[in-house]
Protein backbone atom coordinates (compact mmCIF):
# COMPACT_ATOMS: atom_id res chain seq x y z
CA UNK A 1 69.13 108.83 92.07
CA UNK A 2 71.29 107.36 89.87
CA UNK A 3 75.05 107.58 89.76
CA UNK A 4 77.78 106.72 87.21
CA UNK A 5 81.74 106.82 88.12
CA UNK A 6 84.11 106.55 85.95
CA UNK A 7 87.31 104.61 87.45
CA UNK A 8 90.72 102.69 86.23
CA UNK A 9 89.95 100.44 89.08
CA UNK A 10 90.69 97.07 88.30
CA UNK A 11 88.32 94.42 88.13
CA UNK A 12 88.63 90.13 87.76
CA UNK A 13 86.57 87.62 86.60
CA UNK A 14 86.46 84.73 88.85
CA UNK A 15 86.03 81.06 86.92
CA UNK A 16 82.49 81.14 88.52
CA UNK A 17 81.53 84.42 86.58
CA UNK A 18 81.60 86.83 89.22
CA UNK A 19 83.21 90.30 89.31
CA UNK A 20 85.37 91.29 91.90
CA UNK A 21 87.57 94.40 92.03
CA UNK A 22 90.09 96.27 93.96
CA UNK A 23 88.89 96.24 98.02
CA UNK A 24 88.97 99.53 99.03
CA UNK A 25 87.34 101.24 96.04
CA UNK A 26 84.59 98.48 95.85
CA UNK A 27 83.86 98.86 99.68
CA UNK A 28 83.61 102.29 98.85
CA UNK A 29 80.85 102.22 96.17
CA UNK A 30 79.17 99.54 98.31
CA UNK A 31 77.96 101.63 101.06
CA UNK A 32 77.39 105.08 98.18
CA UNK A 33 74.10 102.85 98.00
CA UNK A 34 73.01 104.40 101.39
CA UNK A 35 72.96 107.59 98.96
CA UNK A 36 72.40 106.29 94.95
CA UNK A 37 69.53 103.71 94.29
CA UNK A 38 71.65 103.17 91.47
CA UNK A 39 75.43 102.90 90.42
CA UNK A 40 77.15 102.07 87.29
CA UNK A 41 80.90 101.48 87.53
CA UNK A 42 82.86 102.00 84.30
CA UNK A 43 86.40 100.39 85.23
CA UNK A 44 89.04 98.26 83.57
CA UNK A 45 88.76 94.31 83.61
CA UNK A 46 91.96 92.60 83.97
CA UNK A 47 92.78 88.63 83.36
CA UNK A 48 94.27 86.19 85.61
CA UNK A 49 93.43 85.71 89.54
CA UNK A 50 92.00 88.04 91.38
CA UNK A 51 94.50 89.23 94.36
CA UNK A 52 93.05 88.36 97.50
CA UNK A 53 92.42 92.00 98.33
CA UNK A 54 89.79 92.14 95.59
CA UNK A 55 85.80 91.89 96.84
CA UNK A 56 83.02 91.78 95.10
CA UNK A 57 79.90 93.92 94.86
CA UNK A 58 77.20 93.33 97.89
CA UNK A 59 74.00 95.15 96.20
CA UNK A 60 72.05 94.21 93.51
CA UNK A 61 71.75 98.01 92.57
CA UNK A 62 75.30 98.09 91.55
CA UNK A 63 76.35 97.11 87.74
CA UNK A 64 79.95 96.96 86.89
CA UNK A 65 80.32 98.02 82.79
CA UNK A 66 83.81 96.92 81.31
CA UNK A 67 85.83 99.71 79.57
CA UNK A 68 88.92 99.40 77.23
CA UNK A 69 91.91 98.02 79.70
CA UNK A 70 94.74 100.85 79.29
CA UNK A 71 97.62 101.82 81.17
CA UNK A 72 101.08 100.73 82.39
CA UNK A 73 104.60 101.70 81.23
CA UNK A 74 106.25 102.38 77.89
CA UNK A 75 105.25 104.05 74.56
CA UNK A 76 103.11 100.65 73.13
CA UNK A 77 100.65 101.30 76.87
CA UNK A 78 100.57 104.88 76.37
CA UNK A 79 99.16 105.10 72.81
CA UNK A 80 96.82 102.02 73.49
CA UNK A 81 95.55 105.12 76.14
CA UNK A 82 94.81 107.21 72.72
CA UNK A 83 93.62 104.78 70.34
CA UNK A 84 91.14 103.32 73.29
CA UNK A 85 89.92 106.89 73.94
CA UNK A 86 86.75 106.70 71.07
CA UNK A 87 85.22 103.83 72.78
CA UNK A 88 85.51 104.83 76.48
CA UNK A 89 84.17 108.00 75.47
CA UNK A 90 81.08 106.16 73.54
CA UNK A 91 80.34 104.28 76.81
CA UNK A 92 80.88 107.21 79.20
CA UNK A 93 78.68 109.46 77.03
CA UNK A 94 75.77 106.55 77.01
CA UNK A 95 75.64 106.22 80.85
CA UNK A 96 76.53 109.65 82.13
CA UNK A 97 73.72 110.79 80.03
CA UNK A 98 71.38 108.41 81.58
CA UNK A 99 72.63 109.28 85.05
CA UNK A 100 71.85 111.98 87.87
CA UNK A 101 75.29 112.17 88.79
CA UNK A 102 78.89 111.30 88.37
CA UNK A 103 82.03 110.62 89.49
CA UNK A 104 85.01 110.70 87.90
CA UNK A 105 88.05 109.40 89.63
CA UNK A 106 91.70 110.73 88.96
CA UNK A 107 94.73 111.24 88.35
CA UNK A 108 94.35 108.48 85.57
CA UNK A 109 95.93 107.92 82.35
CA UNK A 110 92.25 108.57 80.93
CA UNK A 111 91.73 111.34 82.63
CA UNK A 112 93.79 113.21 80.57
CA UNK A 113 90.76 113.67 77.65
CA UNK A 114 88.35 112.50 80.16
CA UNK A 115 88.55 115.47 81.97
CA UNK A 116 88.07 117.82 79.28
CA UNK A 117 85.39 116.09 77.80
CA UNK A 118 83.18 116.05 80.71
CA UNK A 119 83.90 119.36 81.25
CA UNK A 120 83.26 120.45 78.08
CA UNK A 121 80.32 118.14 76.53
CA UNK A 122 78.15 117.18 79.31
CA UNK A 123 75.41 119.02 81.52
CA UNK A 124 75.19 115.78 84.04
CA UNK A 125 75.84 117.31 87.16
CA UNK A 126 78.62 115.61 89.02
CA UNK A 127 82.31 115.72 90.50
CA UNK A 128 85.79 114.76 90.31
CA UNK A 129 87.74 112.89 92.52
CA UNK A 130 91.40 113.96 92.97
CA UNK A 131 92.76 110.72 95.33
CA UNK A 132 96.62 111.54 94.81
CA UNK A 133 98.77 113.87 96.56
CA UNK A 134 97.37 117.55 95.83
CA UNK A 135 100.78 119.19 96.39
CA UNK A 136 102.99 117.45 94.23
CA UNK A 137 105.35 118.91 93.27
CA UNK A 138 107.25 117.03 90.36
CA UNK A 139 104.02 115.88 89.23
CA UNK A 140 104.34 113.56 86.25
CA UNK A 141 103.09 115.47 83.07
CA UNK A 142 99.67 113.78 82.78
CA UNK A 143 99.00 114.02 86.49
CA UNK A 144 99.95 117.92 86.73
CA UNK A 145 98.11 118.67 83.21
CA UNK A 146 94.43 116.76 85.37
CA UNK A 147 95.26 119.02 88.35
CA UNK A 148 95.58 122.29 86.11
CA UNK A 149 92.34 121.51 84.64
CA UNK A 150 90.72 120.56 87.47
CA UNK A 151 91.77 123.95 89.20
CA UNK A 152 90.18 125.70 85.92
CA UNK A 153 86.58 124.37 86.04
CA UNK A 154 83.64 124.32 87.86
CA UNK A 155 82.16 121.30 89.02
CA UNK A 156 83.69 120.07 92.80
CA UNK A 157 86.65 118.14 93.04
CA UNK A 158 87.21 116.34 95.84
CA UNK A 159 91.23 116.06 97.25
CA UNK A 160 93.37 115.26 100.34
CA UNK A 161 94.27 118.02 102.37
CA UNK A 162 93.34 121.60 103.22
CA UNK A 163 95.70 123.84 101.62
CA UNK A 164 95.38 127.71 101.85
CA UNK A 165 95.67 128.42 97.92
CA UNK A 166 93.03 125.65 97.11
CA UNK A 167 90.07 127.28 94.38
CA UNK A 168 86.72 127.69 96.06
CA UNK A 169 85.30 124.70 94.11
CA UNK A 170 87.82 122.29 95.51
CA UNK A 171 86.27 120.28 98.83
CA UNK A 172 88.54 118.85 101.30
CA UNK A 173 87.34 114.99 101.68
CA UNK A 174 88.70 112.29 103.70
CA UNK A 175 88.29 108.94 102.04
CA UNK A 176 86.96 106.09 103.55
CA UNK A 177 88.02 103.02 104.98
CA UNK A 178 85.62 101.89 108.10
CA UNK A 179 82.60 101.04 109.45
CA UNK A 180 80.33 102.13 112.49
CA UNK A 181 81.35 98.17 113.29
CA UNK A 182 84.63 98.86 113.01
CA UNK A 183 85.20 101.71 115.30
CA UNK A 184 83.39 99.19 118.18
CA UNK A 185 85.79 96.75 117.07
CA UNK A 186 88.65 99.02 117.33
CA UNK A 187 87.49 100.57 120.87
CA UNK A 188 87.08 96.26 122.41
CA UNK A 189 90.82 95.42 120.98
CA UNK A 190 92.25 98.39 122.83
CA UNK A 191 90.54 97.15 126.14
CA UNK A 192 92.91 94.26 125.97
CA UNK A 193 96.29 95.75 123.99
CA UNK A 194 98.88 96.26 125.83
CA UNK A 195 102.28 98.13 125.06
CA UNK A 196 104.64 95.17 126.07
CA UNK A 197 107.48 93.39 124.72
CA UNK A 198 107.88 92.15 122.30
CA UNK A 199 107.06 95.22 119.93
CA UNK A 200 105.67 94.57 116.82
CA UNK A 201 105.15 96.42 114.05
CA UNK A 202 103.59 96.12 110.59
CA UNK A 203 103.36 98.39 106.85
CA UNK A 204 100.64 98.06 104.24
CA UNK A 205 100.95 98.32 100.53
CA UNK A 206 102.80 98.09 97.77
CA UNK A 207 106.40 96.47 98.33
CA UNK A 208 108.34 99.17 96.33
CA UNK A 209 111.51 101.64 97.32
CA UNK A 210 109.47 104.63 97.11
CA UNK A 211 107.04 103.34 99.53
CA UNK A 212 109.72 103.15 101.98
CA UNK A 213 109.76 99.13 102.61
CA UNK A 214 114.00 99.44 101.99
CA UNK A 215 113.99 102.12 104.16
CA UNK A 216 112.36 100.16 107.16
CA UNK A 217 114.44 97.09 106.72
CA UNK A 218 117.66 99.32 106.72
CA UNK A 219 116.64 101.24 109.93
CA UNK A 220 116.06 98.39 111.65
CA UNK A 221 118.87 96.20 110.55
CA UNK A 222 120.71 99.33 112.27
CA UNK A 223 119.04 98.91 115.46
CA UNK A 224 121.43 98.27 118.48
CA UNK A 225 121.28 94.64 119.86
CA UNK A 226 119.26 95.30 122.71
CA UNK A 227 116.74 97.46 121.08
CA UNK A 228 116.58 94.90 118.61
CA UNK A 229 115.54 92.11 121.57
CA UNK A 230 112.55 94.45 121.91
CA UNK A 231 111.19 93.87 118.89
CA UNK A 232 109.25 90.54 118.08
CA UNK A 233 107.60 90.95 114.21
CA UNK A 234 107.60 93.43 111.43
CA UNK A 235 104.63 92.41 109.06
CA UNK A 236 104.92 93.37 105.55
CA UNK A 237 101.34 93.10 103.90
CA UNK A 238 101.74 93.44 99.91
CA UNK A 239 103.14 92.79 96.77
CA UNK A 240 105.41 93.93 94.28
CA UNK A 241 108.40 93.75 92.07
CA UNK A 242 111.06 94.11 94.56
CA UNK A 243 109.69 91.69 97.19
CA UNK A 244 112.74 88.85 96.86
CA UNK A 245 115.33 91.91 97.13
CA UNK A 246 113.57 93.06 100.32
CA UNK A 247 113.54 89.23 101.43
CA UNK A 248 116.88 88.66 100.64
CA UNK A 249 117.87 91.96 103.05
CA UNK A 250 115.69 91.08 105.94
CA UNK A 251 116.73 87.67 105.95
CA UNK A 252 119.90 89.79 107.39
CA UNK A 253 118.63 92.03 109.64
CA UNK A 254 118.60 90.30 113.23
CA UNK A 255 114.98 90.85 113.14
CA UNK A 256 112.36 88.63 112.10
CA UNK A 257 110.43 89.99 108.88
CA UNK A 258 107.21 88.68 107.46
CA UNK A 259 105.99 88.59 104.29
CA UNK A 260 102.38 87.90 103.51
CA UNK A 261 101.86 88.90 100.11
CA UNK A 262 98.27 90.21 99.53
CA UNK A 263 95.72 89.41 102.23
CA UNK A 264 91.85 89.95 102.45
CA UNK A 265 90.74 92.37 105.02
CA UNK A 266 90.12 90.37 107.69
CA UNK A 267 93.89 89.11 107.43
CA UNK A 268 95.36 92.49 107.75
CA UNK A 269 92.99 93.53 110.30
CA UNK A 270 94.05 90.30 112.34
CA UNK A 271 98.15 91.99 111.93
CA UNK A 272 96.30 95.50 113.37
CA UNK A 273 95.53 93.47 116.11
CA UNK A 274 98.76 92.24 117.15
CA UNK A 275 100.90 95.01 116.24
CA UNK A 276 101.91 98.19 118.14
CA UNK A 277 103.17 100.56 115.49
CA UNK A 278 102.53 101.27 111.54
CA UNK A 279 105.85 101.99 109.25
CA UNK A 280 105.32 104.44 106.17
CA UNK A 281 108.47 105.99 105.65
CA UNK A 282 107.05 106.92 102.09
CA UNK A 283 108.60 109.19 99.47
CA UNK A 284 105.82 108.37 97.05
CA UNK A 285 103.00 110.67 95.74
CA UNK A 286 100.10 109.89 98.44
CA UNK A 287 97.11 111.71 99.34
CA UNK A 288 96.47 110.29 102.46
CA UNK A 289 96.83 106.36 102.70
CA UNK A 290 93.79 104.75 103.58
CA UNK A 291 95.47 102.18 105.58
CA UNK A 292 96.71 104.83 108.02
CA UNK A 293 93.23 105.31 109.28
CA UNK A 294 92.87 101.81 109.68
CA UNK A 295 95.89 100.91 111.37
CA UNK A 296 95.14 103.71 113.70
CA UNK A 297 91.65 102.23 114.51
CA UNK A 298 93.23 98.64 115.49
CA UNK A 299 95.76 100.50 118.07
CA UNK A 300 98.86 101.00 115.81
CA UNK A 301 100.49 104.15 116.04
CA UNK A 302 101.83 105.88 112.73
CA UNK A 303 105.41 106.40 112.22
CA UNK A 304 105.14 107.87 108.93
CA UNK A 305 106.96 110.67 106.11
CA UNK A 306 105.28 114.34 106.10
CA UNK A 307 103.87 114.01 102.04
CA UNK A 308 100.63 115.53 101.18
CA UNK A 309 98.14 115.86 103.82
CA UNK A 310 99.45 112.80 106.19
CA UNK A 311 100.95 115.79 108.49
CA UNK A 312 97.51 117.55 108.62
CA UNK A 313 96.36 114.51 110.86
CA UNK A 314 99.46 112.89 112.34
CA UNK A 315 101.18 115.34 114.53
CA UNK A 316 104.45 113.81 116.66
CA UNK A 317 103.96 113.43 120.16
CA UNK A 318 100.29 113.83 119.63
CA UNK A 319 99.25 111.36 117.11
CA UNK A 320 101.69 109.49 115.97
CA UNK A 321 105.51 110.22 114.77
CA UNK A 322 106.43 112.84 111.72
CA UNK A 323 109.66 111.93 110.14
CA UNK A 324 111.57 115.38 109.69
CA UNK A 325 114.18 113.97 107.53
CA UNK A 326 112.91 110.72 105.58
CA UNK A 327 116.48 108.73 106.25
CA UNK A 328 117.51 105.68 107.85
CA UNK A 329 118.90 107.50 110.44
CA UNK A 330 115.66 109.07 111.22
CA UNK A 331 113.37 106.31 110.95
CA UNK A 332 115.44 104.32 113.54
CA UNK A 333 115.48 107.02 115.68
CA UNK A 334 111.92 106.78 115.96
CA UNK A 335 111.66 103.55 116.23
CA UNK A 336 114.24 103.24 118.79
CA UNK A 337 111.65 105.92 120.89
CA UNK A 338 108.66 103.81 120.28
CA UNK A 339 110.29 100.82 121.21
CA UNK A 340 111.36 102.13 124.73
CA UNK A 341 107.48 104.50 124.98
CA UNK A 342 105.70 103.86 127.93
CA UNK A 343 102.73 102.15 128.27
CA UNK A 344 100.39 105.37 128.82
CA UNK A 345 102.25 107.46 126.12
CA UNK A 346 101.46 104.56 123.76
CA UNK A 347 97.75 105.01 125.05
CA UNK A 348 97.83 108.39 124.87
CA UNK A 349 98.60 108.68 121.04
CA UNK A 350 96.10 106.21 120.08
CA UNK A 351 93.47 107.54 122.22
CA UNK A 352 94.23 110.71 120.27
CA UNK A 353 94.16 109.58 117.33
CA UNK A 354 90.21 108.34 117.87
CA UNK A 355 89.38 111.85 116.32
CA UNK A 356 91.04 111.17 113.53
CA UNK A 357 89.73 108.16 112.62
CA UNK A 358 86.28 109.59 112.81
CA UNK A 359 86.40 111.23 109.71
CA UNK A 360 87.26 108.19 107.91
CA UNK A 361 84.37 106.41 108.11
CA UNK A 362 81.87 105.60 105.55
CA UNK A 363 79.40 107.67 107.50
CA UNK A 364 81.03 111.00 107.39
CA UNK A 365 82.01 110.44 103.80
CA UNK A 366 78.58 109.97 102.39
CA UNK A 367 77.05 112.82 104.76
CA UNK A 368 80.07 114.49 103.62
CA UNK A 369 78.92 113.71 100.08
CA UNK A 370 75.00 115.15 100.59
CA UNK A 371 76.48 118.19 102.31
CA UNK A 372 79.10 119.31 100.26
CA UNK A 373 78.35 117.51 96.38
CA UNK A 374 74.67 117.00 96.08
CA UNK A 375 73.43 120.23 97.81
């Protein structure tokens, strides 16, 4: 079988003439060759250096097909979405026709026509992809006009979360993020972790307000001195815009922060390792962050906002930590209690949490996939 998705997934050139792309989607479509003899990737190629997050493709049987770069902010991005539309829609036509199946993954800027057309102009069986937060409520316009339309046709879409109004054709799918390997890898650190001073904790993502990274330098700058002592390092793994504010704060905080910019995977795996708890005091959109699943794998117990589905699998006390209120206040509350846990409490949530990250593995998803899609 052959399958075609359809992505704004960002792609690099490296000066040697390989293509790599963004980690976690190309891990993804890596192991969908367990399923697909074939897949074609229609995504956006980008210039400069590749972030160290990006990987490249590890089968033969996957092709990576360049389609017209769009997106970003302002009126100049948004109509380069428009203009572009003709020739994604030339190269989408040409391979989706050729294909078994597709994929098409949203919410995107070209989803917005993308969408339709599929829906309306091609008999290729296949399925949509919703990866953001299902729920939103202030969706922005394009976003809340692909959800509409997705709730109005037939083919599956896949989203985060089980929600009690969702249409029949709309499957509940948790997206991937480890290995068989990885859950062994997970279960051997935990022989050894220990919940001992110092505490450390870490956060994964983009460095941006809305992802709460302000938020967790402000709780903990408001720690008291002697919960403060407890604490050894808070690893911030990421990039963006706001990073020298955030530096400039936690330069103040008592505590000591760490920045590492983007990392490969087996950097941030090596910060599971040595920390005890994961921050995500988010107010973004999310449909359920992949790196939760991960960070729960290595031993690092969630402290994280109740958006989308992420309170469908962490339950406080049980799990992890729910934020009620997503405050300052709040969040060091909670992280004054997880800096005073005790040691089998701390076991006893990530033992729990084992369930959870069962369904995140590559293996459920793709026997998820022949169940649910290609049945």
């Amino acid at each position: 079988m052959k399958l075609v998705i359809i992505s704004h997934t960002e792609h690099y050139q490296k000066s040697d003439g390989s293509i790599v792309g963004w980690g976690p989607t190309v891990t993804e479509i890596n192991h969908l060759t367990a399923i697909f003899e074939e897949v074609v990737h229609l995504g956006m190629l980008y210039a400069g250096e590749p972030p160290a997050s990006a990987l490249p493709y590890t089968s033969s049987n996957i092709r990576f097909v360049n389609i017209p770069t769009v997106g970003g902010a302002g009126l100049k991005n948004k109509l380069k979405i428009i203009t572009s539309a003709p020739k994604t829609i030339q190269l989408v036509r040409r391979f989706v026709n050729a294909s078994d199946y597709f994929q098409l993954r949203t919410p995107t800027g070209i989803g917005v026509y993308l969408i339709p057309y599929l829906t309306w102009f091609t008999r290729t069986p296949g399925w949509y992809k919703y990866a953001g937060n299902w729920k939103q409520s202030s969706a922005p316009l394009g976003y809340a006009f692909q959800r509409w339309f997705l709730k109005r046709q037939s083919r599956k879409v896949t989203i985060n979360g089980a929600w009690n109004d969702q249409p029949q054709h709309c499957e509940t799918f948790e997206n991937p993020c480890l290995t068989e390997a990885d859950l062994a890898f997970g279960k051997a650190i935990m022989t050894t972790k220990r919940m001992v001073n110092p505490i450390n904790f870490c956060y994964v993502g983009r460095l941006e307000t809305p992802k709460g990274v302000g938020r967790i330098i402000e709780a903990v700058t408001a720690l008291k001195p002697e919960d403060k002592a407890k604490l050894g390092t808070i690893h911030l793994v990421g990039d963006g815009a706001e990073r020298k504010d955030f530096e400039t704060q936690a330069a103040l905080s008592g505590v000591n922060f760490k920045f590492h910019g983007f990392l490969s995977r087996h950097s941030v795996v090596e910060i599971y390792k040595v920390s005890h708890g994961f921050l995500m005091p988010t107010t973004a959109s999310e449909g359920f962050p992949k790196v939760l699943a991960e960070a729960m794998n290595f031993g690092c117990v969630p402290i994280v906002s109740n958006i989308s589905s992420i309170g469908q699998y962490i339950k406080t006390d049980e799990t992890g930590f729910v934020l009620l209120d997503i405050n300052t206040d709040a969040l060091r509350a909670l992280i004054t209690d997880f800096a005073n846990l005790p040691a089998n409490d701390y076991f006893r949530l990530v033992s729990n949490g084992q369930d959870v990250v069962k369904r995140f593995t590559f293996t459920y998803y793709n026997d998820h996939i022949k169940q649910a899609i290609l049945n």
